[in-house]
C-alpha atoms as a PDB file:
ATOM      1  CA  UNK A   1      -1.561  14.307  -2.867  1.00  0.00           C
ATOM      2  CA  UNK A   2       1.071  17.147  -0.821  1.00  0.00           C
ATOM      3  CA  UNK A   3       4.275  16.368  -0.778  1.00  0.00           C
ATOM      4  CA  UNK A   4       5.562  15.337   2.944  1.00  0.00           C
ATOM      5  CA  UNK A   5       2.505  14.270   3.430  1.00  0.00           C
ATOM      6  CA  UNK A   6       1.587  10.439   4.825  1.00  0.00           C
ATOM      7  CA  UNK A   7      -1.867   8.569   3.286  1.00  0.00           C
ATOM      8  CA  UNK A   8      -3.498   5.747   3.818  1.00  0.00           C
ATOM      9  CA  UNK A   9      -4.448   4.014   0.196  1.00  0.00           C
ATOM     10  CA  UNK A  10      -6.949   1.339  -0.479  1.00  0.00           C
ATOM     11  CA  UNK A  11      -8.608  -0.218  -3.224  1.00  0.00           C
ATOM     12  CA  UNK A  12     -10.155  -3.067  -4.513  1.00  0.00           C
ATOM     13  CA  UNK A  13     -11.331  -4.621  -7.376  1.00  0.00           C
ATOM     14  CA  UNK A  14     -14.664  -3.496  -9.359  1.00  0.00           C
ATOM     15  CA  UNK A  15     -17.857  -5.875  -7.872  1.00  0.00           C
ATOM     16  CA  UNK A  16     -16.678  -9.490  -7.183  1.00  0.00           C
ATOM     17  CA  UNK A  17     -13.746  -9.812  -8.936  1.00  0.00           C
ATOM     18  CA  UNK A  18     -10.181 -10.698  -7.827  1.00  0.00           C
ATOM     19  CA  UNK A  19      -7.178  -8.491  -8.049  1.00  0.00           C
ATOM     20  CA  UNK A  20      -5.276 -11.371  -7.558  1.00  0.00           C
ATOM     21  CA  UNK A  21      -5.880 -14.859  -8.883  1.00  0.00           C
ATOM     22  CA  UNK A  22      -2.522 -16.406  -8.885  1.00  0.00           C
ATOM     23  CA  UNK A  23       0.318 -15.824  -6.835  1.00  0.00           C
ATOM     24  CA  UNK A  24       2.321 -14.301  -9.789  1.00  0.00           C
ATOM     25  CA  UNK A  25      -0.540 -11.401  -9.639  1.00  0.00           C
ATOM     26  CA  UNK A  26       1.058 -10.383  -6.357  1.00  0.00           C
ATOM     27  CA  UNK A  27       4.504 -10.514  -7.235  1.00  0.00           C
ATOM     28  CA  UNK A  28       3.738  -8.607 -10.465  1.00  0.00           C
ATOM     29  CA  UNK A  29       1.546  -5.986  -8.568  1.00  0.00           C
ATOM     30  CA  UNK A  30       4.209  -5.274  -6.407  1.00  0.00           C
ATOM     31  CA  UNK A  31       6.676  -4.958  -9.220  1.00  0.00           C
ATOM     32  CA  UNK A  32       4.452  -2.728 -11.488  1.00  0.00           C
ATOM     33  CA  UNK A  33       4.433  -0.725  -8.174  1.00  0.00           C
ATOM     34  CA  UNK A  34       7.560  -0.403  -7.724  1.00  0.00           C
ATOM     35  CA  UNK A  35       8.313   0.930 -11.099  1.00  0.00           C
ATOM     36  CA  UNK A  36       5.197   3.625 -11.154  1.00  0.00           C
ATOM     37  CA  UNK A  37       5.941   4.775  -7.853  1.00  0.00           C
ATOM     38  CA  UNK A  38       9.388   4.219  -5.985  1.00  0.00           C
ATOM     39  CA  UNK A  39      10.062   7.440  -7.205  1.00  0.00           C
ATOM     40  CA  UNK A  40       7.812   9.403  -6.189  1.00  0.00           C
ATOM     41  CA  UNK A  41       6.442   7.978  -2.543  1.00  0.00           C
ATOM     42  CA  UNK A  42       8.284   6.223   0.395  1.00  0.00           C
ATOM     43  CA  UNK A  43       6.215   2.808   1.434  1.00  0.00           C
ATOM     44  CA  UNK A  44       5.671   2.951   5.163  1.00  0.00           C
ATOM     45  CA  UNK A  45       3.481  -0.579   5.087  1.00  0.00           C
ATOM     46  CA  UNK A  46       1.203  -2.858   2.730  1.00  0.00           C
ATOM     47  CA  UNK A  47      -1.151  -5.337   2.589  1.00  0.00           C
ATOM     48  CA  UNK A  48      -2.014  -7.119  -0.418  1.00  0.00           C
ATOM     49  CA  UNK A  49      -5.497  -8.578  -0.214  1.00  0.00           C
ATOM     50  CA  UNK A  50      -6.884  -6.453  -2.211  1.00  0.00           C
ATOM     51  CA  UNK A  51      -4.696  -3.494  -0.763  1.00  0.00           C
ATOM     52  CA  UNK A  52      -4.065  -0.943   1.917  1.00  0.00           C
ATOM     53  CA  UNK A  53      -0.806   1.205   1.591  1.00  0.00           C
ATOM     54  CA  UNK A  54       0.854   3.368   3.891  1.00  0.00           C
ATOM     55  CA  UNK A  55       2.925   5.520   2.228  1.00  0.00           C
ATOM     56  CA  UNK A  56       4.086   9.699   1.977  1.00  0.00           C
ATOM     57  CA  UNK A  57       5.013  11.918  -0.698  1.00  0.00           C
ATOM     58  CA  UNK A  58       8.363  12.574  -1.419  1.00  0.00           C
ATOM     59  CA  UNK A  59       8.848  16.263  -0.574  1.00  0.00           C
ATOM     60  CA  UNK A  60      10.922  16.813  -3.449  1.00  0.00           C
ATOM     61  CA  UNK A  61       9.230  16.328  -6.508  1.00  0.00           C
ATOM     62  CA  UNK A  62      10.473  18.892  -8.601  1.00  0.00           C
ATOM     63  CA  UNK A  63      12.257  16.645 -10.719  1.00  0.00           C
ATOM     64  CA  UNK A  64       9.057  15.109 -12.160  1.00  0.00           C
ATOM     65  CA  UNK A  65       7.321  18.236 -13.524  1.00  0.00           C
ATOM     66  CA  UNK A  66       7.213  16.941 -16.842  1.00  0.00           C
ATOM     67  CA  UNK A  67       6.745  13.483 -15.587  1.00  0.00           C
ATOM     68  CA  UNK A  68       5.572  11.545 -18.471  1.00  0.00           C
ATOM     69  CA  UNK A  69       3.746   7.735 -17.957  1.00  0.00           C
ATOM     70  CA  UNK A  70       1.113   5.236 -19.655  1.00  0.00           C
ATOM     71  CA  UNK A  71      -0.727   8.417 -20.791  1.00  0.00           C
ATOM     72  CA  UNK A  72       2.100  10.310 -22.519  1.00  0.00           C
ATOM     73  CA  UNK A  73       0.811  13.594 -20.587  1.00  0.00           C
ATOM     74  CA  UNK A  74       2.563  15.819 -18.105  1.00  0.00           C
ATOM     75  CA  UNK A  75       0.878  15.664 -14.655  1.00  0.00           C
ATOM     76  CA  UNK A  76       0.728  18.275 -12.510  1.00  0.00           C
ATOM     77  CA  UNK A  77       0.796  15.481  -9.470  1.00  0.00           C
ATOM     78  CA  UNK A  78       3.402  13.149 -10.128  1.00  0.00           C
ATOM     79  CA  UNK A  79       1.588  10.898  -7.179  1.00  0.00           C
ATOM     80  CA  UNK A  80      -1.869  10.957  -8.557  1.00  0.00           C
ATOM     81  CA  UNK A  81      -0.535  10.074 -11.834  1.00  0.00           C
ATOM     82  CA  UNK A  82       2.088   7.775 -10.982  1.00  0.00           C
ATOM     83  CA  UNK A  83      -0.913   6.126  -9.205  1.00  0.00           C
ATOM     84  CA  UNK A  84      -2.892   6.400 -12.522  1.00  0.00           C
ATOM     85  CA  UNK A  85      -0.305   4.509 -15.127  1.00  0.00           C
ATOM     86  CA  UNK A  86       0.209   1.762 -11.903  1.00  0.00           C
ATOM     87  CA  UNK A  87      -3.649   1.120 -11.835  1.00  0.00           C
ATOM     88  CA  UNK A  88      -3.588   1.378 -15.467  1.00  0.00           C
ATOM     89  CA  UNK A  89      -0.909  -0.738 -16.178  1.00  0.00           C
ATOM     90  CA  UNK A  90      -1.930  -3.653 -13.514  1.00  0.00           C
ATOM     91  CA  UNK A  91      -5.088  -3.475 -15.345  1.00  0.00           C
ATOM     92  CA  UNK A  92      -3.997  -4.134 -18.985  1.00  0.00           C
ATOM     93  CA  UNK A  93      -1.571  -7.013 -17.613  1.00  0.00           C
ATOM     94  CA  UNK A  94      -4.837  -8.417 -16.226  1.00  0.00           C
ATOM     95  CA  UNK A  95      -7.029  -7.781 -19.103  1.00  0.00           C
ATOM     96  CA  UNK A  96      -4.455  -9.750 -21.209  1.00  0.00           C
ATOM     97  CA  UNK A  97      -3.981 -12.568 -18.966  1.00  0.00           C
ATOM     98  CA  UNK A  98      -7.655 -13.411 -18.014  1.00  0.00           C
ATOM     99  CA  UNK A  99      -9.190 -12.057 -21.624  1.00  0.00           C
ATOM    100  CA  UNK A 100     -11.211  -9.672 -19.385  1.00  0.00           C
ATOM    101  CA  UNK A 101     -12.562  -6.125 -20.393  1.00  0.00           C
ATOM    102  CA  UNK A 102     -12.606  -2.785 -18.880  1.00  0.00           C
ATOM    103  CA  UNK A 103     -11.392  -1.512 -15.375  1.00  0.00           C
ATOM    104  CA  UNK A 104     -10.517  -3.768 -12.670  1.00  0.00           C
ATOM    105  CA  UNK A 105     -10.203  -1.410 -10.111  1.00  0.00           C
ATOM    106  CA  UNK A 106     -12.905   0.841  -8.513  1.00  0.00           C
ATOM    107  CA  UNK A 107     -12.951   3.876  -9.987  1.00  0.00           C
ATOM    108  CA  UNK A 108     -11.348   6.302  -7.174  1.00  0.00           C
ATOM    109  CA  UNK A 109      -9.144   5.403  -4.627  1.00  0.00           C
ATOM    110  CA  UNK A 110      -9.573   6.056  -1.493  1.00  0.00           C
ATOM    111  CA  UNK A 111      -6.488   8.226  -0.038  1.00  0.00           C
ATOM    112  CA  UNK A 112      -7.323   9.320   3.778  1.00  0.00           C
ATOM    113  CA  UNK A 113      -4.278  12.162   5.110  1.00  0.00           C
ATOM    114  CA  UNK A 114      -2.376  10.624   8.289  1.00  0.00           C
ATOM    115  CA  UNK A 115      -3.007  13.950  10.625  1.00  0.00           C
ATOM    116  CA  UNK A 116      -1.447  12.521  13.814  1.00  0.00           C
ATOM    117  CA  UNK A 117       1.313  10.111  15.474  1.00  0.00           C
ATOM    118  CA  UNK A 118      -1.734   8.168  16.309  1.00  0.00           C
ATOM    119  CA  UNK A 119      -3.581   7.971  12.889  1.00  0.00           C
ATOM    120  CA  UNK A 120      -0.699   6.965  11.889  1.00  0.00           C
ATOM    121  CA  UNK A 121       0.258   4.210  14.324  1.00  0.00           C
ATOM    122  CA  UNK A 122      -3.055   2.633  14.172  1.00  0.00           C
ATOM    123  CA  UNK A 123      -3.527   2.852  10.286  1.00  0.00           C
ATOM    124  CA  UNK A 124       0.493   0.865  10.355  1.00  0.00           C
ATOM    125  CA  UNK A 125      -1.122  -1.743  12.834  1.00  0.00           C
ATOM    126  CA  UNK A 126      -4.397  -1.640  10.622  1.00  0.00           C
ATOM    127  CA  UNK A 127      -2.667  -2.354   7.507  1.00  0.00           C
ATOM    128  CA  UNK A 128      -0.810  -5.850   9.281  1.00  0.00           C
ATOM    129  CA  UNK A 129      -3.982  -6.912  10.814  1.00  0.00           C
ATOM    130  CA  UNK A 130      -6.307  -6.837   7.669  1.00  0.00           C
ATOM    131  CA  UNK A 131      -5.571 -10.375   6.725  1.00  0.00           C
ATOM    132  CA  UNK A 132      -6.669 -11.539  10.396  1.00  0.00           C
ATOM    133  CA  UNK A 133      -9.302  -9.266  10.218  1.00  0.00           C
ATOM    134  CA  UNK A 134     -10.782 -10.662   7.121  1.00  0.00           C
ATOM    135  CA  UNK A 135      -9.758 -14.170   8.464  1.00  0.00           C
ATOM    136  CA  UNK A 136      -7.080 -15.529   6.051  1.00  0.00           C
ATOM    137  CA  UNK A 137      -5.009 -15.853   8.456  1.00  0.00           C
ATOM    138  CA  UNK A 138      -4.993 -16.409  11.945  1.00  0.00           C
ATOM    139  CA  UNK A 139      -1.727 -14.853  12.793  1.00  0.00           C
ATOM    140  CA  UNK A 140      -0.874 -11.633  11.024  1.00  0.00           C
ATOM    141  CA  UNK A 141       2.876 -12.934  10.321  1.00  0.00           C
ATOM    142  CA  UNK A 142       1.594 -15.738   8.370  1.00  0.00           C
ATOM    143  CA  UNK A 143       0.136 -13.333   5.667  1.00  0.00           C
ATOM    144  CA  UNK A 144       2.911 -13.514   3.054  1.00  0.00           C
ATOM    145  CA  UNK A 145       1.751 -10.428   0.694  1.00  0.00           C
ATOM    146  CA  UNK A 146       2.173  -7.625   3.379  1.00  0.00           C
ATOM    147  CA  UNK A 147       5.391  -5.322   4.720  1.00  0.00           C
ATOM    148  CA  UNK A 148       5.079  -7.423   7.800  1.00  0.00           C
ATOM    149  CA  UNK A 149       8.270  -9.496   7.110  1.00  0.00           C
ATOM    150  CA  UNK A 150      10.542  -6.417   6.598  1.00  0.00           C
ATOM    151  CA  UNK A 151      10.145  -5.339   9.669  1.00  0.00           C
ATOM    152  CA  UNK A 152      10.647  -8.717  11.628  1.00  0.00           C
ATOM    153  CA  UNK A 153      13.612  -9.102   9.582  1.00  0.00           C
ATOM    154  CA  UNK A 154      15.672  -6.314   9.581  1.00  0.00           C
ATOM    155  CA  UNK A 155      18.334  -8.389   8.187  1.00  0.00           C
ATOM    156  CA  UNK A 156      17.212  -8.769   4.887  1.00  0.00           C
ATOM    157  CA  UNK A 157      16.740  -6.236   1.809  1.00  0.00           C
ATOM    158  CA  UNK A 158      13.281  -4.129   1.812  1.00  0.00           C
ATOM    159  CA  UNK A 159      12.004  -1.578  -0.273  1.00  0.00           C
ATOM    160  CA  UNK A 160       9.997  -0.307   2.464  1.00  0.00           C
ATOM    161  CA  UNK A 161      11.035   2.360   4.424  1.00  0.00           C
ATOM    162  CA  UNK A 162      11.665   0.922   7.921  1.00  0.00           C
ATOM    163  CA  UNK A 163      13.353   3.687   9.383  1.00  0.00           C
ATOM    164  CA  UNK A 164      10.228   5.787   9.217  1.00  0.00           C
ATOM    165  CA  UNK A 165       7.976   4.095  11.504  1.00  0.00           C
ATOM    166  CA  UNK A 166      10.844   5.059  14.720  1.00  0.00           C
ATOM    167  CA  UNK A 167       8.801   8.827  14.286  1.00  0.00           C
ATOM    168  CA  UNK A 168       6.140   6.824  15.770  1.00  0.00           C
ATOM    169  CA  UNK A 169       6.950   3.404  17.585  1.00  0.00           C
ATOM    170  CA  UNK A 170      10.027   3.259  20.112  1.00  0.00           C
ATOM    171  CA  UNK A 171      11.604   0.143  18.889  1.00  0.00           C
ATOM    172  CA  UNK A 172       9.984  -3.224  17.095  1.00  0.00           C
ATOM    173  CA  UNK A 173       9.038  -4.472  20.424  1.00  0.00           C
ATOM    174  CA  UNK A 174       7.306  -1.529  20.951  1.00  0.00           C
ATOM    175  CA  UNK A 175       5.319  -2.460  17.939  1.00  0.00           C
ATOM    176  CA  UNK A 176       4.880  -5.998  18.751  1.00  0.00           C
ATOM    177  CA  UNK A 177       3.275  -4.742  22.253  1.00  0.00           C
ATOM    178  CA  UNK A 178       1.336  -2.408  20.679  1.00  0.00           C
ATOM    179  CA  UNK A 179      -0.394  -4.838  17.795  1.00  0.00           C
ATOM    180  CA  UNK A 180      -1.087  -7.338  20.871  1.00  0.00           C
ATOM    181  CA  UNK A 181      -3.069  -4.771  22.985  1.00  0.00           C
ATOM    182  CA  UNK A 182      -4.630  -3.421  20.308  1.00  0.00           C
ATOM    183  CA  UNK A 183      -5.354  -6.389  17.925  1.00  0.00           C
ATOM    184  CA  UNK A 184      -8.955  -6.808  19.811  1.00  0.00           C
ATOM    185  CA  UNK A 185     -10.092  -2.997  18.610  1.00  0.00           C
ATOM    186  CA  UNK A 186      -8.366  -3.045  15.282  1.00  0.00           C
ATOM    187  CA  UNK A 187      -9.970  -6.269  14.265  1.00  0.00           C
ATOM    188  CA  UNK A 188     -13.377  -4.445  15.377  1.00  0.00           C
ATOM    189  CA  UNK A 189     -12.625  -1.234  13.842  1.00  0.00           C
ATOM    190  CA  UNK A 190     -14.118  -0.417  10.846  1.00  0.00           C
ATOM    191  CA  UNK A 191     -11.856   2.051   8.280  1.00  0.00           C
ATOM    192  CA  UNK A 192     -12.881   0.092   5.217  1.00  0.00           C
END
């Protein structure tokens, strides 16, 4: 993962199991998050269901050569392997709480580069659609476990980066317009 660069992350959980069985398995997913990653990346959007992430890499990251985690060992990709002791530690909570065994995630996640303004609109209008998509919701706002909310209320404290998404939407009522017209093709488009 390149510094200054944007990604779209998703994973889910190994066969048929659930990354999250109780609501406290969100909260603490997005805690254990937080405190793998906050330092290293800047969350654009997120969708917990399993998950999709929109985030980049911090372009300074010079500070976290000898970046130390879960493992104990230096990485040379303070992303990857702040992505590594997050997995890793969601895991072992999960283990723990459910007496379960071995990895809960898939193996590899997926991490596609955001290469233009475009990519990178429609993976942000992707990300807030999923739920409707996958029908647990019928209206994308209802979906309580996605960035959706900090950006309808601007008002309260986020951890996302809201500023960001101005590089690529004119205003929130741009982006209202825009997940309207396009809900139709998103909910047909395939990026899973």
């Amino acid at each position: 993962m390149e510094p200054g660069q944007s990604y779209h992350i998703f994973n889910h959980a190994n066969g048929a199991e659930n990354l999250f069985r109780e609501v406290e398995n969100y909260r603490f997913f997005l805690k254990q998050y937080a405190k793998y990653l906050e330092k290293v990346i800047d969350t654009y959007a997120y969708c917990l269901m399993p998950f999709h992430l929109l985030i980049g890499v911090r372009e300074d990251l010079s500070g976290f050569k000898n970046l130390t985690g879960l493992t104990g060992h230096p990485s040379k990709n303070p992303a990857v392997k702040g992505f590594s002791d997050f997995f890793n530690s969601y895991t072992k909570a999960m283990n723990n709480r459910f007496h379960r065994k071995g990895n809960l995630f898939n193996r590899a996640f997926k991490k596609t580069p955001i290469l233009s303004e475009q990519q990178w609109q429609e993976t942000f209008l992707y990300i807030h659609l999923n739920p409707v998509k996958h029908g647990f919701v019928e209206n994308h706002s209802n979906w309580k476990w996605t960035s959706w909310g900090a950006y309808e209320y601007l008002d309260r404290p986020s951890k996302i980066n809201r500023e960001y998404y101005l590089n690529f939407f004119d205003d929130w009522v741009h982006v209202e317009n825009m997940i309207e017209g396009k809900k139709e093709w998103l909910m047909r488009r395939d990026l899973e």
